[in-house]
Protein backbone atom coordinates (compact mmCIF):
# COMPACT_ATOMS: atom_id res chain seq x y z
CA UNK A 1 -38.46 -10.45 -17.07
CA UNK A 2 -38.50 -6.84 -16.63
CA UNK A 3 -36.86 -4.04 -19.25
CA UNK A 4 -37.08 -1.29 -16.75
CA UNK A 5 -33.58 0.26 -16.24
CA UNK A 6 -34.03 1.56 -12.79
CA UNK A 7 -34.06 -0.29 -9.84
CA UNK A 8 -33.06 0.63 -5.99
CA UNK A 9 -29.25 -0.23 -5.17
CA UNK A 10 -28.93 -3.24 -3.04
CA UNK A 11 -27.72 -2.76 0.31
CA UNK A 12 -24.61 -4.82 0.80
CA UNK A 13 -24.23 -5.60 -2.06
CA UNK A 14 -22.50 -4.31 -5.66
CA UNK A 15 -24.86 -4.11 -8.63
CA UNK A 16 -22.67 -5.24 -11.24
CA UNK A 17 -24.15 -5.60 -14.92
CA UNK A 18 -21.85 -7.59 -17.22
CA UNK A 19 -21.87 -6.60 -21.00
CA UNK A 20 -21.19 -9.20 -23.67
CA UNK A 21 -21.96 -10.35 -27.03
CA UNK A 22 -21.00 -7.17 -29.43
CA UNK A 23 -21.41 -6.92 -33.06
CA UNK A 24 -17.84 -7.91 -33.54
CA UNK A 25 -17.06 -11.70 -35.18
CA UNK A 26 -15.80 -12.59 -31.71
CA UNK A 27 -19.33 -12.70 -30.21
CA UNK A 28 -19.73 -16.06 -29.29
CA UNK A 29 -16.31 -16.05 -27.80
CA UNK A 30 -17.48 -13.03 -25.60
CA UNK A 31 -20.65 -14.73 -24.73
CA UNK A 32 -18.75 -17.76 -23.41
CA UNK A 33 -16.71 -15.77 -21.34
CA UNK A 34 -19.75 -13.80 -19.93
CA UNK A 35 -21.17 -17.15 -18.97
CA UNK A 36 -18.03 -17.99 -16.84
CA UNK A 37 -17.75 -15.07 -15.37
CA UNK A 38 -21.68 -14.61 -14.10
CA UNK A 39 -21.23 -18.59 -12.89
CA UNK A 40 -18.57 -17.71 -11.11
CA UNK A 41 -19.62 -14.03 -9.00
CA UNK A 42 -19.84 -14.38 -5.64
CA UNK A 43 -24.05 -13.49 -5.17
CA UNK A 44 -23.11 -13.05 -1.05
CA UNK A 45 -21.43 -9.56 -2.64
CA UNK A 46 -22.60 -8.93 -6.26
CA UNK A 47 -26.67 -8.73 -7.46
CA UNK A 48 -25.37 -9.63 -11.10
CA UNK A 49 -27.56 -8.00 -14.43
CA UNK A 50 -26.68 -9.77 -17.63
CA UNK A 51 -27.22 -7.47 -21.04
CA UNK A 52 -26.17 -8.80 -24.39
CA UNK A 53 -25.37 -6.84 -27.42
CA UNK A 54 -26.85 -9.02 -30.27
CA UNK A 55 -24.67 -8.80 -32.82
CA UNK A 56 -27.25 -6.71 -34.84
CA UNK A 57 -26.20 -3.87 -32.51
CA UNK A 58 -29.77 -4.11 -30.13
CA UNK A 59 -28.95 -3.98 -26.45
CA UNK A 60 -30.79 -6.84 -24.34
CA UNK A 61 -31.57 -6.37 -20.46
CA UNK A 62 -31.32 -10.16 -18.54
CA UNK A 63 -33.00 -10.01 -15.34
CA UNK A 64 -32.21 -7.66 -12.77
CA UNK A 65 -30.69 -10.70 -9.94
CA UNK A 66 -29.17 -13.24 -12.07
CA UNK A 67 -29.41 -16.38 -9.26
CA UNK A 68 -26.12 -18.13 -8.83
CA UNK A 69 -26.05 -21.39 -10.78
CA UNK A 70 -23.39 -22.80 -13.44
CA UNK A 71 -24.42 -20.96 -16.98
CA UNK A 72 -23.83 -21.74 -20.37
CA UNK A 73 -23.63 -19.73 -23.73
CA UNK A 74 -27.38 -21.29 -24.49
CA UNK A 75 -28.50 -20.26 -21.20
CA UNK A 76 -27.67 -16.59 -21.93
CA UNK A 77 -29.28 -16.56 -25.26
CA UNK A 78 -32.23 -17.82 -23.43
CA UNK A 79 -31.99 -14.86 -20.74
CA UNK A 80 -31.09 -12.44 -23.50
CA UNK A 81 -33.93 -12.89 -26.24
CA UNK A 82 -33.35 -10.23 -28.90
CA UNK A 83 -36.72 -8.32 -28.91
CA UNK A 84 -36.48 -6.59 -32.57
CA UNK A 85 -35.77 -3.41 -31.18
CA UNK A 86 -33.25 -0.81 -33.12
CA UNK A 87 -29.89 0.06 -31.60
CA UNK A 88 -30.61 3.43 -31.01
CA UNK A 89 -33.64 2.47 -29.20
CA UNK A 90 -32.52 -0.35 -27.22
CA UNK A 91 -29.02 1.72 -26.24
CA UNK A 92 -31.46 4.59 -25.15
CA UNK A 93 -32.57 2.18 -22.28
CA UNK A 94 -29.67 0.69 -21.73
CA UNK A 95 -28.03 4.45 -20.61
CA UNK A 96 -30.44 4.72 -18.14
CA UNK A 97 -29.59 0.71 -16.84
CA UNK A 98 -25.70 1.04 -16.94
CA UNK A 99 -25.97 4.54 -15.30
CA UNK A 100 -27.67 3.12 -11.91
CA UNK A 101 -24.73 0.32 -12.41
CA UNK A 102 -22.24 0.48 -9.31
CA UNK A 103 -19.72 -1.11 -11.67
CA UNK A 104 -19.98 -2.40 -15.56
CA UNK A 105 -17.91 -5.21 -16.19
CA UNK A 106 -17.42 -5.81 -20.43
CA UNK A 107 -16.60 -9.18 -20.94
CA UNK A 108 -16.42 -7.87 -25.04
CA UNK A 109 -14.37 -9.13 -27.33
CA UNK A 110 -13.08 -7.37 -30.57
CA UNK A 111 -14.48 -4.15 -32.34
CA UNK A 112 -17.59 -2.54 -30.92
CA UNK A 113 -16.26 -2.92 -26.71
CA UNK A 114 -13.02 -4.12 -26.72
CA UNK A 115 -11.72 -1.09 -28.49
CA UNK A 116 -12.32 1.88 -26.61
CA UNK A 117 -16.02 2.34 -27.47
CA UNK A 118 -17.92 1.21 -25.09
CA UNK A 119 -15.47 2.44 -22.44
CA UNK A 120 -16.11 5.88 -24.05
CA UNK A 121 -19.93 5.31 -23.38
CA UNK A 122 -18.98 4.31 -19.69
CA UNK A 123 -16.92 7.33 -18.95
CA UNK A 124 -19.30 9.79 -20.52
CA UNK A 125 -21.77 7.82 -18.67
CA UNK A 126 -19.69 7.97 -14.93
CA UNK A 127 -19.82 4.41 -14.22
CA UNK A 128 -16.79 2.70 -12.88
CA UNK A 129 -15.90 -0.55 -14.96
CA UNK A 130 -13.42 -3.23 -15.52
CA UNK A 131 -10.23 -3.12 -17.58
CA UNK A 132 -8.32 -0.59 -19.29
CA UNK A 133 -9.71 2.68 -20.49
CA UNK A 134 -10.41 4.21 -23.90
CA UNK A 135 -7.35 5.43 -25.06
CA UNK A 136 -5.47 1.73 -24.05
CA UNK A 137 -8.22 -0.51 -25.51
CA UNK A 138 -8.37 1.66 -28.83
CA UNK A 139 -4.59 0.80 -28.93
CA UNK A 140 -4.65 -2.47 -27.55
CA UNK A 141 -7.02 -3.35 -30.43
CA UNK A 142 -5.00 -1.95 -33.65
CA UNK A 143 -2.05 -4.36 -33.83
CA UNK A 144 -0.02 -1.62 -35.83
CA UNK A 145 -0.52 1.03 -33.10
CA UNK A 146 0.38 -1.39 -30.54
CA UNK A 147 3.84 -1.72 -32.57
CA UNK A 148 4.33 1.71 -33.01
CA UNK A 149 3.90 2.30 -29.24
CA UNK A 150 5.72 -0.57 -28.02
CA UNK A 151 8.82 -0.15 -30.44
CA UNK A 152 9.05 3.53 -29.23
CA UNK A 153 9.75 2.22 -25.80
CA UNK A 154 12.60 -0.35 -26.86
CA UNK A 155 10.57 -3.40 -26.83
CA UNK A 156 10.73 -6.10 -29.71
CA UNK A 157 8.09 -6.43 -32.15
CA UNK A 158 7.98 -8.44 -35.38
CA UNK A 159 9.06 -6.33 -38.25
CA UNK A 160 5.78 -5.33 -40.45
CA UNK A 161 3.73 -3.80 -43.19
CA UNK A 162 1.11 -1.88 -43.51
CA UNK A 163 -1.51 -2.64 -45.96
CA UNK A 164 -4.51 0.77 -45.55
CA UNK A 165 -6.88 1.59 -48.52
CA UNK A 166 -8.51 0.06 -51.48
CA UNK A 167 -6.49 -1.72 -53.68
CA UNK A 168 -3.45 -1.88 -51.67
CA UNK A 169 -3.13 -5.34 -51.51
CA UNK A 170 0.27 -5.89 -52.57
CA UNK A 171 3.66 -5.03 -51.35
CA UNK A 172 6.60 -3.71 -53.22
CA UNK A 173 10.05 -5.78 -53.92
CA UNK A 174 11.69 -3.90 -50.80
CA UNK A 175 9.64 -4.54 -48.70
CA UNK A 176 9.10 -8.54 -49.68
CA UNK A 177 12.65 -8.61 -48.92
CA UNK A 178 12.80 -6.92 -45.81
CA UNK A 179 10.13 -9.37 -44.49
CA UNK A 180 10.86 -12.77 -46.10
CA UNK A 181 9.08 -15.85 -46.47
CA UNK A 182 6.97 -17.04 -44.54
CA UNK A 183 4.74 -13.82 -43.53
CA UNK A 184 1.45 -13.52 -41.69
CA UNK A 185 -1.20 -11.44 -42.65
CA UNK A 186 -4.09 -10.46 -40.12
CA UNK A 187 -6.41 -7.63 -39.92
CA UNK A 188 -4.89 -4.85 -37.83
CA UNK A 189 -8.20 -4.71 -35.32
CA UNK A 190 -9.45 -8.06 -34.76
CA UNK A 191 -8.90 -10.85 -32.37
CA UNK A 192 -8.74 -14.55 -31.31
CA UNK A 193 -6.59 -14.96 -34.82
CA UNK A 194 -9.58 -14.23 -37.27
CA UNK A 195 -8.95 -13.66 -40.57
CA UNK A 196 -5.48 -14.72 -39.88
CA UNK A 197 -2.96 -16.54 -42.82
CA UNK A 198 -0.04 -17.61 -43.02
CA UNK A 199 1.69 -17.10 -46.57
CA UNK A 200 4.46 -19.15 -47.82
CA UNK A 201 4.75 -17.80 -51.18
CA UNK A 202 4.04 -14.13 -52.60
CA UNK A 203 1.36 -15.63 -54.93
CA UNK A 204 -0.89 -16.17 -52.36
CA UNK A 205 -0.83 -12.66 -50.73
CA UNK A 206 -3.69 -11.28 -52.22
CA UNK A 207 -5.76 -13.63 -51.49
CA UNK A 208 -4.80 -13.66 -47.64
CA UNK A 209 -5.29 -9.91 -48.01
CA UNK A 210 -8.51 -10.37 -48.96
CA UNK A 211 -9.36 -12.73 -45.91
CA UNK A 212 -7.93 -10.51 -43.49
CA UNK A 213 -9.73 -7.64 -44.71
CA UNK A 214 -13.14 -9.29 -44.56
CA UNK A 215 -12.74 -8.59 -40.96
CA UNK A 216 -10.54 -4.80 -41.15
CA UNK A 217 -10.01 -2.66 -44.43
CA UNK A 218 -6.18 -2.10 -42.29
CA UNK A 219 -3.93 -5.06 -42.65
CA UNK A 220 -1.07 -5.82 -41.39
CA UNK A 221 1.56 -8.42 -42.72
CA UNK A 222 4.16 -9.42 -40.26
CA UNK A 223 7.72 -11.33 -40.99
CA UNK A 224 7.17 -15.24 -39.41
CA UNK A 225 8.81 -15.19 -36.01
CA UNK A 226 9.02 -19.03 -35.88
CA UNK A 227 9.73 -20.52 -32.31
CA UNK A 228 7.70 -20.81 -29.44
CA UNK A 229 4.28 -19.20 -28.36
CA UNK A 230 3.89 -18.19 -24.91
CA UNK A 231 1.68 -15.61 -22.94
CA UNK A 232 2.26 -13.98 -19.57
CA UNK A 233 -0.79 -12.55 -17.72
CA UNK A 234 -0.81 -9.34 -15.74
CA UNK A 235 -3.47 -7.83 -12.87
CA UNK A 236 -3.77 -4.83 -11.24
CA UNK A 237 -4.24 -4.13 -7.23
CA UNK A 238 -6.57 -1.22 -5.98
CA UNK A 239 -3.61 0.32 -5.05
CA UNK A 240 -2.29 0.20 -8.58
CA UNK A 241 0.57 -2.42 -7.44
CA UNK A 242 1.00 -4.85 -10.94
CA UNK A 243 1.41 -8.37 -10.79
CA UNK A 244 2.62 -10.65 -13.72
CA UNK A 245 1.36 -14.00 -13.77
CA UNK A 246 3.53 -17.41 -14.32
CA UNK A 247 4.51 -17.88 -18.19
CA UNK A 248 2.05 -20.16 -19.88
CA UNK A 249 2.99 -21.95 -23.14
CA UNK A 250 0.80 -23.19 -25.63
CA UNK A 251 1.92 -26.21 -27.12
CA UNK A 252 -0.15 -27.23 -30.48
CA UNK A 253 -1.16 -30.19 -32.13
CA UNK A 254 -2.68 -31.61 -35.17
CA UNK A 255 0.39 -30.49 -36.72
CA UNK A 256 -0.71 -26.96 -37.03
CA UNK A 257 1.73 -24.34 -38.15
CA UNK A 258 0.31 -21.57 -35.46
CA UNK A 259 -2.60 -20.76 -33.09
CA UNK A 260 -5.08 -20.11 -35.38
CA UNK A 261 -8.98 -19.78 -34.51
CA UNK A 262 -9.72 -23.30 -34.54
CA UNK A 263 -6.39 -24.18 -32.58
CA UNK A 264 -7.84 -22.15 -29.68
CA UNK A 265 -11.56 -22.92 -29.70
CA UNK A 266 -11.69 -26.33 -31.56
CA UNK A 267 -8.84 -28.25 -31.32
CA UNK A 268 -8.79 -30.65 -28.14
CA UNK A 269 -4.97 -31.46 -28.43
CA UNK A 270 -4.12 -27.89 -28.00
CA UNK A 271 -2.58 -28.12 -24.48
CA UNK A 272 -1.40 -25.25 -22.21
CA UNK A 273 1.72 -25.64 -19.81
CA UNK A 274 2.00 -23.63 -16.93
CA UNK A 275 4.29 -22.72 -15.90
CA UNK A 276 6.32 -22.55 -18.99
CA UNK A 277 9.81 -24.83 -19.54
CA UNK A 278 11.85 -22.04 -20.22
CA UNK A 279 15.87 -21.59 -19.55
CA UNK A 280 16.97 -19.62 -15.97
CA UNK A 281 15.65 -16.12 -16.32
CA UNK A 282 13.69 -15.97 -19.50
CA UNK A 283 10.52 -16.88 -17.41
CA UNK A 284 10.95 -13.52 -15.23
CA UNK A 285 12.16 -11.17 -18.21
CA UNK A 286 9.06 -12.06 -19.88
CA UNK A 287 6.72 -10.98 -16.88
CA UNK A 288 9.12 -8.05 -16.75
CA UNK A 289 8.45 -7.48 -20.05
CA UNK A 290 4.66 -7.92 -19.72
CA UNK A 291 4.71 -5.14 -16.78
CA UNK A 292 6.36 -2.40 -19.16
CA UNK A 293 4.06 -3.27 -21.89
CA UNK A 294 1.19 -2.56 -19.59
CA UNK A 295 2.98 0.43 -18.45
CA UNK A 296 3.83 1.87 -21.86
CA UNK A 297 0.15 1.00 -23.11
CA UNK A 298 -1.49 2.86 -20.20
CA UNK A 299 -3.50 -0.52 -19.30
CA UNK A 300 -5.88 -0.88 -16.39
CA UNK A 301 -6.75 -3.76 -14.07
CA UNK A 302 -5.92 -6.32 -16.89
CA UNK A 303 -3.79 -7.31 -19.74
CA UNK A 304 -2.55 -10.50 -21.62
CA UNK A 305 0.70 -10.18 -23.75
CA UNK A 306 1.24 -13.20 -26.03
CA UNK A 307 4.99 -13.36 -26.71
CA UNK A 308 6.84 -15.43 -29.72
CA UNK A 309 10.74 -16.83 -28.68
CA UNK A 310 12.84 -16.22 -31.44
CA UNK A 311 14.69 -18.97 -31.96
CA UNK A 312 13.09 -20.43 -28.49
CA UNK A 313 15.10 -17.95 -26.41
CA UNK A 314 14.67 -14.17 -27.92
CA UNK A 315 11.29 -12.57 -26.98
CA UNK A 316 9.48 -10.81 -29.21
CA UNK A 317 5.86 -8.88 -28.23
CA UNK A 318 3.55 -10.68 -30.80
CA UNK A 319 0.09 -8.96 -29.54
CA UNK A 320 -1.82 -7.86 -26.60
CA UNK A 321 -5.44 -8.63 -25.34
CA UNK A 322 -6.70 -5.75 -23.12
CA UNK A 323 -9.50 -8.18 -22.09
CA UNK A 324 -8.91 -11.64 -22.74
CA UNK A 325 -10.82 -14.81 -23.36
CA UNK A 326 -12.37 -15.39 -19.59
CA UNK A 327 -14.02 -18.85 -19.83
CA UNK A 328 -11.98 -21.01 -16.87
CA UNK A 329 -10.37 -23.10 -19.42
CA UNK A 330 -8.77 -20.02 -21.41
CA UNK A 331 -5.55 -18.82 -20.54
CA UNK A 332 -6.04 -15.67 -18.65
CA UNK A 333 -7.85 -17.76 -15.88
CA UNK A 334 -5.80 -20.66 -16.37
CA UNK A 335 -2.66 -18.45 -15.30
CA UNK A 336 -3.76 -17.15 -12.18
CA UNK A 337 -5.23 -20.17 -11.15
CA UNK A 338 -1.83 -21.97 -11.45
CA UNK A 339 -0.73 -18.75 -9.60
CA UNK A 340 -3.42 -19.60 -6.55
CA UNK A 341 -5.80 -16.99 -7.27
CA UNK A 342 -8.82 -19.06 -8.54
CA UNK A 343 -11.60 -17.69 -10.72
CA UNK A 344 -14.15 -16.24 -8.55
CA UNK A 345 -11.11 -13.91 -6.20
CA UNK A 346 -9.87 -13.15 -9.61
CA UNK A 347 -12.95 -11.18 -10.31
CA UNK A 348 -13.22 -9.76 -7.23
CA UNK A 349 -10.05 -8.27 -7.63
CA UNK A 350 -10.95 -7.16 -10.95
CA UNK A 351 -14.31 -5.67 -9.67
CA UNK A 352 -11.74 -4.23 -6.64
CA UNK A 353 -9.37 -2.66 -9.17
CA UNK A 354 -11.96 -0.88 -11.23
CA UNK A 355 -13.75 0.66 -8.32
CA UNK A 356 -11.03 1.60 -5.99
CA UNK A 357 -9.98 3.46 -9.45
CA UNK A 358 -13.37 5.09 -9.80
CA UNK A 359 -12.96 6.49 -5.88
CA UNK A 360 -9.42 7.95 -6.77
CA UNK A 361 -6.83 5.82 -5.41
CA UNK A 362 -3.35 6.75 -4.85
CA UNK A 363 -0.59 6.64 -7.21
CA UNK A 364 0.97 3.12 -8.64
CA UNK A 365 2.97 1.45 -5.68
CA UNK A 366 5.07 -0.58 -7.80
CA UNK A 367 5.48 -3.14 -10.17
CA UNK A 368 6.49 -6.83 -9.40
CA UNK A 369 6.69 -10.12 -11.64
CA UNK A 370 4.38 -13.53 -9.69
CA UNK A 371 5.59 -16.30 -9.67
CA UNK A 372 3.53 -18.94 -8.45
CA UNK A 373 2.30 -17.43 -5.41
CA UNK A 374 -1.05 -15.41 -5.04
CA UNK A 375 -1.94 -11.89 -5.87
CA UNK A 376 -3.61 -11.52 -3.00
């Protein structure tokens, strides 16, 4: 397969390279989601480039007209061979690649894309691409900022510490008691729950602390919102009209005490309902609630807000994704399928979004929740 960056533009249709892998822990997450969406691109108006970030940082072109067939994560490490080259060497190529892109779309995961850094490379390069832009992902990403900005708009969040620095790894007595027992702790700027413990007594912070910051020297520990888990999805038209997706709720098993990284990857009686048993009107002030966390964030073309229920009926904004798992049994896909939009119009409405953005498109039309019609 060639490594040559330039090629001609293909009449008809858009050359769209999708970017995955990353040097983050999630990049076997991102490389399944790649592999779902480049099964799922319609080839009649897409010539598809796959290039994988290995998670040593080297930037790997796939060939230049991925055929249509049904891939896997194997199948991409076979198209994507690393080839020993450095980062700075292999990203020098991959400039010249992305910048004859019509339209990038990152299916990354975590630091190192999902956090404002690639997008940065994307706008400095001019290429239109999927999903929000720097300044969202970089907050989308850092749990604490995400608070901060959400709470400054009047929407719950769980109450919260901030652990920053070497050897801060304890909290004082005031702040144990504002909290309570249980807590979580987490790393402020990771995802799919890495890292992530739940501490029932305050001799086993430290060593939570230390977990969490295996993954982010910034930790957060949250007070335990105990009830029920459920996440409301949220797309973007090319004229900026929003729609919120019908409330899915993830119900665990195993007897797990939350939705922790093997819950969501490994766990085969983890079951998702959509939409969501919830009592008259929670279920639409949740996707209203989705659509001014989008707003307040300053997302583009996609979001996921995972919401706890206080006591099963008081919402509380747990965290955002700003691009979500994307393989067509995670939840993002899972929503708007229930919704009627199935996978392969949902990325061509992504792949709409972004460039209809790129042209200049008018201002927002509006907002609306979705219930379990369309976005079409």
């Amino acid at each position: 397969m060639s490594d040559t960056p330039t090629r001609p533009h293909t009449p008809g249709r858009t050359d769209v390279v999708v970017l995955f892998g990353g040097r983050s822990g999630e990049h076997d997450v991102s490389c399944a989601s790649a592999a779902g969406i480049l099964t799922h691109l319609d080839r009649g108006r897409y010539r598809v480039r796959p290039v994988r970030i290995t998670t040593g940082g080297e930037w790997v072109f796939g060939p230049a007209d991925l055929p249509a067939a049904s891939y896997d994560v194997a199948d991409l490490a076979r198209l994507t061979p690393a080839r020993g080259r450095t980062p700075w060497d292999s990203l020098s190529a991959a400039g010249r690649l992305l910048g004859t892109a019509d339209l990038v779309f990152p299916a990354l995961h975590g630091p190192y894309g999902e956090d404002g850094t690639v997008q940065g490379l994307l706008e400095l390069l001019g290429v239109p691409y999927v999903g929000s832009g720097v300044l969202a992902s970089a907050a989308g990403m850092d749990k604490d900022v995400t608070k901060r900005l959400l709470g400054s708009v009047g929407l719950p969040v769980a109450a919260s510490a901030l652990l920053c620095g070497p050897g801060c790894d304890d909290l004082p007595e005031g702040e144990r008691r504002r909290l309570g027992l249980p807590v979580f702790v987490k790393p402020a700027r990771a995802g799919s729950s890495l890292g992530v413990t739940r501490v029932d007594s305050w001799d086993g912070l430290a060593a939570a602390v230390a977990t969490a910051r295996e993954s982010d020297r910034k930790v957060l520990v949250e007070e335990a919102v105990l009830g029920r888990e459920v996440d409301v999805a949220v797309v973007e038209h090319p004229d900026g009209t929003l729609h919120a997706g019908p409330p899915l709720e993830i119900r665990l098993g195993g007897g797990r005490a939350f939705f922790d990284h093997d819950a969501k990857y490994h766990d085969g009686s983890t079951r998702f309902e959509i939409p969501a048993r919830l009592p008259d009107g929670l279920g639409a002030r949740l996707q209203e609630m989705a659509l001014e966390v989008f707003e307040a964030l300053g997302c583009s073309g996609l979001l996921r807000v995972d919401f706890l229920l206080r006591d099963g009926v008081r919402p509380v904004v747990n965290e955002v994704n700003t691009f979500p798992g994307f393989t067509a049994a995670s939840q993002f896909p899972r929503i708007w399928a229930a919704a009627g939009l199935d996978y392969a119009d949902l990325l061509d409405l992504l792949i709409d979004t972004a460039l209809a953005r790129a042209a200049g498109r008018p201002s927002r039309a509006g907002v609306q929740p979705a219930g379990v019609s369309a976005p079409r």
